[in-house]
C-alpha atoms as a PDB file:
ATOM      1  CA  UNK A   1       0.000   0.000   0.000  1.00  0.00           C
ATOM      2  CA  UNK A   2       1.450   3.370  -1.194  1.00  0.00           C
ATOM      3  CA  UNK A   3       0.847   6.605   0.775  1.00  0.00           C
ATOM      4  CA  UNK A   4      -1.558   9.226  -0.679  1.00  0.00           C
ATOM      5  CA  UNK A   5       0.213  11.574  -3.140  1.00  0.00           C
ATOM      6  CA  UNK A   6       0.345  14.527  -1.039  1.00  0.00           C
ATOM      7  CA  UNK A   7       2.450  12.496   1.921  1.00  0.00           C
ATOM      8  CA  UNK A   8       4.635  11.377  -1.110  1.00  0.00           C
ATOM      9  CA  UNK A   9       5.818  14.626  -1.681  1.00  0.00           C
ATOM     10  CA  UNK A  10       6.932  15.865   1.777  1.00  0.00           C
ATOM     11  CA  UNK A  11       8.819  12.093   2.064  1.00  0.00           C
ATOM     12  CA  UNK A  12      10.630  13.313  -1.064  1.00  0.00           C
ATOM     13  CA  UNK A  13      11.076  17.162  -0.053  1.00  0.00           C
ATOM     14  CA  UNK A  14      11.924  15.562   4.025  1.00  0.00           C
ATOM     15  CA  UNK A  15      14.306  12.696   2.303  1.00  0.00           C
ATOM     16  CA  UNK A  16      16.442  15.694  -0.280  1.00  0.00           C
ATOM     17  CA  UNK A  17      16.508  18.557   2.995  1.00  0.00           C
ATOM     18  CA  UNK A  18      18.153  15.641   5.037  1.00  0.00           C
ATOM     19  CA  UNK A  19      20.456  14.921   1.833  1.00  0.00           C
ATOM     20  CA  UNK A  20      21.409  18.667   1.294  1.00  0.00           C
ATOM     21  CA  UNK A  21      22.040  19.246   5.162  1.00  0.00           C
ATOM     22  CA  UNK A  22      24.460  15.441   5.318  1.00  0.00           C
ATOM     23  CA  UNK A  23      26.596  17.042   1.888  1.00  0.00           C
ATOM     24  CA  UNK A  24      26.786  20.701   3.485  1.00  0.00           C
ATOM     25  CA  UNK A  25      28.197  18.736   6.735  1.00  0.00           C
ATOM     26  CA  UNK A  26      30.159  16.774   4.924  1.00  0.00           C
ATOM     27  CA  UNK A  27      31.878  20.025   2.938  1.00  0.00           C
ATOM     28  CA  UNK A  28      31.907  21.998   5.953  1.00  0.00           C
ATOM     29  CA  UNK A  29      33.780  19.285   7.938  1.00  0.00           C
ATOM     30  CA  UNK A  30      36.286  19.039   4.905  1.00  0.00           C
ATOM     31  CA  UNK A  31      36.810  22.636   4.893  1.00  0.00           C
ATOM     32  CA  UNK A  32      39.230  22.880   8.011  1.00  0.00           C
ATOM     33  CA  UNK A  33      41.027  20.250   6.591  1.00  0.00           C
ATOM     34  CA  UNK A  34      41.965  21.837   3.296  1.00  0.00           C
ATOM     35  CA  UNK A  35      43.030  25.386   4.880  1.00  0.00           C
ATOM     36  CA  UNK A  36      45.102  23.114   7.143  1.00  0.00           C
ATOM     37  CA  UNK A  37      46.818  21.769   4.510  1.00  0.00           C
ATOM     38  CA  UNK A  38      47.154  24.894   2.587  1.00  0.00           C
ATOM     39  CA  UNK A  39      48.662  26.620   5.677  1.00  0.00           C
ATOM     40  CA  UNK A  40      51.510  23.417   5.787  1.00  0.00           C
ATOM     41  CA  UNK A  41      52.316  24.088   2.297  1.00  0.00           C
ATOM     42  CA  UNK A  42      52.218  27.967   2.302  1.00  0.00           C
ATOM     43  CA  UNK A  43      54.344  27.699   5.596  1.00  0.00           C
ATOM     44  CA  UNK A  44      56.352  24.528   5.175  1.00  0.00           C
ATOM     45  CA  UNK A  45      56.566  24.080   1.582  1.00  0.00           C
ATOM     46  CA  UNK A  46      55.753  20.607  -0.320  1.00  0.00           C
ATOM     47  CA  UNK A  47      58.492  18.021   1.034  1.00  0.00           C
ATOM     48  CA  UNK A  48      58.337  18.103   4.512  1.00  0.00           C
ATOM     49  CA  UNK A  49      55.760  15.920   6.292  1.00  0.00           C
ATOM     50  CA  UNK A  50      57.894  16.225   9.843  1.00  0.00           C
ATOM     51  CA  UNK A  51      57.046  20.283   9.427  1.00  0.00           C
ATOM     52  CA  UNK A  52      53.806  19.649   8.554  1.00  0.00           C
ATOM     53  CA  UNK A  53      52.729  17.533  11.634  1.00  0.00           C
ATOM     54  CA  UNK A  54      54.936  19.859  13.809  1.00  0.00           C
ATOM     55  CA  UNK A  55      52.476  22.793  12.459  1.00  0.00           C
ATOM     56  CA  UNK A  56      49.315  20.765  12.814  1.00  0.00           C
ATOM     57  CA  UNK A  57      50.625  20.334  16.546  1.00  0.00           C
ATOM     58  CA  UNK A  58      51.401  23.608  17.356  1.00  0.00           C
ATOM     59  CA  UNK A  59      48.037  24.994  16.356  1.00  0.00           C
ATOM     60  CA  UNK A  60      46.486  22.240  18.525  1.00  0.00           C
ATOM     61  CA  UNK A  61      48.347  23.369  21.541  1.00  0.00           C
ATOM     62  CA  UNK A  62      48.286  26.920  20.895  1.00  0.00           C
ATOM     63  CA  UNK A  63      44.015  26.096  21.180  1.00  0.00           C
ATOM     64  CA  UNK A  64      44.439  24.359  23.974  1.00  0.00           C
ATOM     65  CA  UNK A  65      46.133  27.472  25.702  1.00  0.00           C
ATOM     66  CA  UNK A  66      43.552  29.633  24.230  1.00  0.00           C
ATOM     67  CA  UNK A  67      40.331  27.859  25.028  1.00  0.00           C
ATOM     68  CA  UNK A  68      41.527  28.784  28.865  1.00  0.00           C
ATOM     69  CA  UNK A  69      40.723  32.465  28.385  1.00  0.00           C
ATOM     70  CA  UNK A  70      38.241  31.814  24.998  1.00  0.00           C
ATOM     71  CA  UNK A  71      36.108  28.628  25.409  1.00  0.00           C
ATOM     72  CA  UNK A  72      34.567  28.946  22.023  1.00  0.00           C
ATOM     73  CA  UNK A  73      37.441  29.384  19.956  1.00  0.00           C
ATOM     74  CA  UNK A  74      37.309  26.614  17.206  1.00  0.00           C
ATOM     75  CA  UNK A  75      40.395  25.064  15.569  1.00  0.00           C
ATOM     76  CA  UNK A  76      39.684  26.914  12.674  1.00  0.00           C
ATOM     77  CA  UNK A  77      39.774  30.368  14.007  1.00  0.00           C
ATOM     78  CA  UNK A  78      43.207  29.397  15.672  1.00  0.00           C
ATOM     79  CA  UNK A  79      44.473  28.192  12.246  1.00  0.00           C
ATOM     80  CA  UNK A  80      43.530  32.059  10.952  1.00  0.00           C
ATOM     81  CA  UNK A  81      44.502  33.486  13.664  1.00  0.00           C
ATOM     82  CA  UNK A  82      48.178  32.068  13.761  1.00  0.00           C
ATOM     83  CA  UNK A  83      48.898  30.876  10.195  1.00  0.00           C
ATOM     84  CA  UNK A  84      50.162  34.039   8.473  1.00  0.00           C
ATOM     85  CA  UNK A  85      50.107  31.997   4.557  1.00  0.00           C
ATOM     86  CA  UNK A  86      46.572  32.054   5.068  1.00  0.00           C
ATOM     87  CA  UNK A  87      46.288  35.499   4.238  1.00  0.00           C
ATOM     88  CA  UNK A  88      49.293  35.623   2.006  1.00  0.00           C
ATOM     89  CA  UNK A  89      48.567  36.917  -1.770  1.00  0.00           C
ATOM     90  CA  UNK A  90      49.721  33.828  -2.952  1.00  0.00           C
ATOM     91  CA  UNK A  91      46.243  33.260  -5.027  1.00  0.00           C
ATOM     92  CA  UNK A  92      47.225  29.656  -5.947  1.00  0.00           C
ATOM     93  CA  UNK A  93      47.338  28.803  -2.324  1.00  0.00           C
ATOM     94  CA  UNK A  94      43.993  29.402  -1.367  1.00  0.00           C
ATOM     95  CA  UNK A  95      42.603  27.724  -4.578  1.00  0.00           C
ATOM     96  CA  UNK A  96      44.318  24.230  -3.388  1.00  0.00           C
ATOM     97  CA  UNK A  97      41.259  22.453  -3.006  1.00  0.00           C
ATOM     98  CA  UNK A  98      40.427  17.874  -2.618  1.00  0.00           C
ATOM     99  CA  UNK A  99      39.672  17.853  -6.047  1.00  0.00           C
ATOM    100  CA  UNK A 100      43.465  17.558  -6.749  1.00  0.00           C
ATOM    101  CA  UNK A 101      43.016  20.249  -9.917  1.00  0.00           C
ATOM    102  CA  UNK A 102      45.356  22.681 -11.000  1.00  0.00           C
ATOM    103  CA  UNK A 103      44.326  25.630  -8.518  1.00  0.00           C
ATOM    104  CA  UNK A 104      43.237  29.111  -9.887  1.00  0.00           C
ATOM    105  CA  UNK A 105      46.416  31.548  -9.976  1.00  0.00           C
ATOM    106  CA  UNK A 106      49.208  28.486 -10.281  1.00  0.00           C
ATOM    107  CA  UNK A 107      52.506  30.222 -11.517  1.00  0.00           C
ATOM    108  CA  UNK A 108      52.815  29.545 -15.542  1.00  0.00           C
ATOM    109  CA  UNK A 109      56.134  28.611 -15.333  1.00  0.00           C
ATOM    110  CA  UNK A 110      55.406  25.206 -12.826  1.00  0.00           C
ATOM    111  CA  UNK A 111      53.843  22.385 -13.891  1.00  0.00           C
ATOM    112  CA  UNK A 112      51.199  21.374 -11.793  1.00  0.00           C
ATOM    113  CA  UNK A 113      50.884  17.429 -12.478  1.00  0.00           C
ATOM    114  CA  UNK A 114      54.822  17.538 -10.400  1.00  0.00           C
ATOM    115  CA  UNK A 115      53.129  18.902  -7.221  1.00  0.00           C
ATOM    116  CA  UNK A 116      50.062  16.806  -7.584  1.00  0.00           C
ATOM    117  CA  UNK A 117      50.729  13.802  -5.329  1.00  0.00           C
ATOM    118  CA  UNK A 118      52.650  16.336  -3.029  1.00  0.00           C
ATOM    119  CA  UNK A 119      48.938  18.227  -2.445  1.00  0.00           C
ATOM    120  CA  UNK A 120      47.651  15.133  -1.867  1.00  0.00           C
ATOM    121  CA  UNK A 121      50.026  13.806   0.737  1.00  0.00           C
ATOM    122  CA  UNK A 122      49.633  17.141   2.945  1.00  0.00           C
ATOM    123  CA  UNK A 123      45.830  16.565   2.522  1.00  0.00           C
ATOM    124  CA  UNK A 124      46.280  13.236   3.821  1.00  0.00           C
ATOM    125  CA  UNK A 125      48.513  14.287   6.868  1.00  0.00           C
ATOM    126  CA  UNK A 126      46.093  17.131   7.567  1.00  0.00           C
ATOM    127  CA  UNK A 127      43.384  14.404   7.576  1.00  0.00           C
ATOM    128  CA  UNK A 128      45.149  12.174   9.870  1.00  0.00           C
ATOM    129  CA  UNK A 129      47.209  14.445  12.105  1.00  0.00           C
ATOM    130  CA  UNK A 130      45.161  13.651  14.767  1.00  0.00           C
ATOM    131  CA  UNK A 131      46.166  10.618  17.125  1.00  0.00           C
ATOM    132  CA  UNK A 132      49.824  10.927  15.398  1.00  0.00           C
ATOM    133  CA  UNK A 133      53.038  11.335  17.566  1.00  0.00           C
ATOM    134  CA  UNK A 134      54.216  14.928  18.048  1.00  0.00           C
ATOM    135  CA  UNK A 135      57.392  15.211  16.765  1.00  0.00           C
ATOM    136  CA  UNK A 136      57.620  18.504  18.770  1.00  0.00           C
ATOM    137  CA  UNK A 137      56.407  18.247  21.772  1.00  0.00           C
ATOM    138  CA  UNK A 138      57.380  21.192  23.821  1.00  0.00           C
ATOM    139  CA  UNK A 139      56.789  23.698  20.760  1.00  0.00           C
ATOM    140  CA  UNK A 140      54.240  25.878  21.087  1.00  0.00           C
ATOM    141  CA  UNK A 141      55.272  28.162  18.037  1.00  0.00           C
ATOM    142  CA  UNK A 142      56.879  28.078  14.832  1.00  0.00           C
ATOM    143  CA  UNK A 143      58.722  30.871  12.271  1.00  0.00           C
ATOM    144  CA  UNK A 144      60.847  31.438   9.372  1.00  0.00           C
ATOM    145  CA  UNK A 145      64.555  30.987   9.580  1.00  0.00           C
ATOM    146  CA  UNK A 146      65.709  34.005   7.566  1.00  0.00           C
ATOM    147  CA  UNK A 147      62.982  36.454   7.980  1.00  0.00           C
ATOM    148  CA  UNK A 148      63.725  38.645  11.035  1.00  0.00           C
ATOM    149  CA  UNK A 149      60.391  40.103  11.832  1.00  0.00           C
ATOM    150  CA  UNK A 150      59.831  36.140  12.817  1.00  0.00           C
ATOM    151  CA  UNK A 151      63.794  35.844  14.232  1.00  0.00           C
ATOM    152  CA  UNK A 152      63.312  38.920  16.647  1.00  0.00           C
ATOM    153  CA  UNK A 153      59.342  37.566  17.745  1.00  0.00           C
ATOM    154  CA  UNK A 154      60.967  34.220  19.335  1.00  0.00           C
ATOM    155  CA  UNK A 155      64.112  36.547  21.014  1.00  0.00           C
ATOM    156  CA  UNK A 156      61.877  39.092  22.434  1.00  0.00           C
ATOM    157  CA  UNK A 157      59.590  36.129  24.116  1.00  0.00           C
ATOM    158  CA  UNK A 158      63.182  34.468  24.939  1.00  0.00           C
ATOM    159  CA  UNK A 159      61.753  30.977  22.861  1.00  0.00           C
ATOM    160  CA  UNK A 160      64.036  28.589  22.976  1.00  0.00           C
ATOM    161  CA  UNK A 161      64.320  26.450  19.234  1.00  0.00           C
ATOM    162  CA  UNK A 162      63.497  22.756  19.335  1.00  0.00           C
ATOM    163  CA  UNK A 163      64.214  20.120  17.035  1.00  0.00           C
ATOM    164  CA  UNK A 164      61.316  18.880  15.206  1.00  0.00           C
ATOM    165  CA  UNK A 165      63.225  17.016  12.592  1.00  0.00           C
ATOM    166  CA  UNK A 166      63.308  17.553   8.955  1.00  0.00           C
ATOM    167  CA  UNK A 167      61.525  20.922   8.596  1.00  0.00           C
ATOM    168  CA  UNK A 168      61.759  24.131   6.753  1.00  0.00           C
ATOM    169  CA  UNK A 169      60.892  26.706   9.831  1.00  0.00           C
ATOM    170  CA  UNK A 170      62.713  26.747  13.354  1.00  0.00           C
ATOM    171  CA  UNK A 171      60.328  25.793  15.997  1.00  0.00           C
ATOM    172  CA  UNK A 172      60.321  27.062  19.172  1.00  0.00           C
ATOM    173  CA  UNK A 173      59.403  26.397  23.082  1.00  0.00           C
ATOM    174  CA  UNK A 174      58.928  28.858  25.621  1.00  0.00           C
ATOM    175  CA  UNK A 175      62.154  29.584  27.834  1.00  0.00           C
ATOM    176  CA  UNK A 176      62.581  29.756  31.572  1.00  0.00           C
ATOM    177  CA  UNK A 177      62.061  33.723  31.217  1.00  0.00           C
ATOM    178  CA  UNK A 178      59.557  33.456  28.476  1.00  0.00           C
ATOM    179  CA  UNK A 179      56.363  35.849  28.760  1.00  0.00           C
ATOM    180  CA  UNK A 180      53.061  34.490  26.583  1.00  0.00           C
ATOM    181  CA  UNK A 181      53.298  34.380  22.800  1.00  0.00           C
END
């Protein structure tokens, strides 16, 4: 026995709103994930997984700290709020998306299908971060080697640098003297 027309159509209109709201989850929860990844490879660069867990860490810490004074704050805002190649103009960078295409903005001169597989192994440590071994556990922030706006940050909060293993930036703890980053 089939249900009268009318009851048809709000099973069909209920069934497609419960469809559209499971895909807009499902993109929403893939969103942090991407600009996670981006921020590795606009901070890290493409060949250093060590870096990129180390910066996947960090930010998790940094929220941990944070949450003490602001509950609320979400992973998300922490990874704006502290990942500078977020807002870079690097155009390419924010256009890195799952589908693995050639982002909107990638230089001319660099062939995308060589940094392919590369995007897709910092999606896939940005996926799986979680339950993974810090390799730096006492670092709570992370900066550039050669630029010195980043250089004088860490002496001014007297960071000490940490080893986190094969990575492009020098990582840093906090010091006996350090005040709050």
């Amino acid at each position: 026995m089939q249900p009268p027309p009318r009851l048809q159509w709000w099973i069909i209109a209920v069934f497609i709103l419960a469809s559209l709201c499971a895909l807009a989850d499902s993109v929403e929860g893939q969103q942090p994930r991407v600009e996670l990844a981006q921020c590795m490879v606009g901070e890290e660069g493409w060949n250093t997984p060590d870096g990129w867990l180390a910066i996947a860490h960090v930010i998790n810490k940094r929220l941990e700290r944070a949450r003490r004074r602001f509950p609320k704050l979400t992973y998300r805002q922490q990874l704006f709020g502290y990942c500078k190649a977020l807002s870079s103009d690097r155009r390419w960078l924010r256009n890195l998306s799952p589908t693995l295409a050639e982002p909107a903005g990638w230089p001319r001169e660099v062939r995308w299908d060589r940094h392919r597989d590369k995007w897709k192994a910092a999606l896939r440590v940005a996926s799986s971060w979680h339950g993974t071994k810090d390799p730096c556990p006492t670092a709570i922030h992370w900066g550039s080697t050669v630029l010195e706006s980043d250089i004088a940050n860490a002496r001014r909060h007297a960071m000490v640098e940490v080893d986190c293993g094969d990575t492009r930036n020098a990582f840093y703890r906090l010091g006996a003297t350090s005040s709050r980053p």
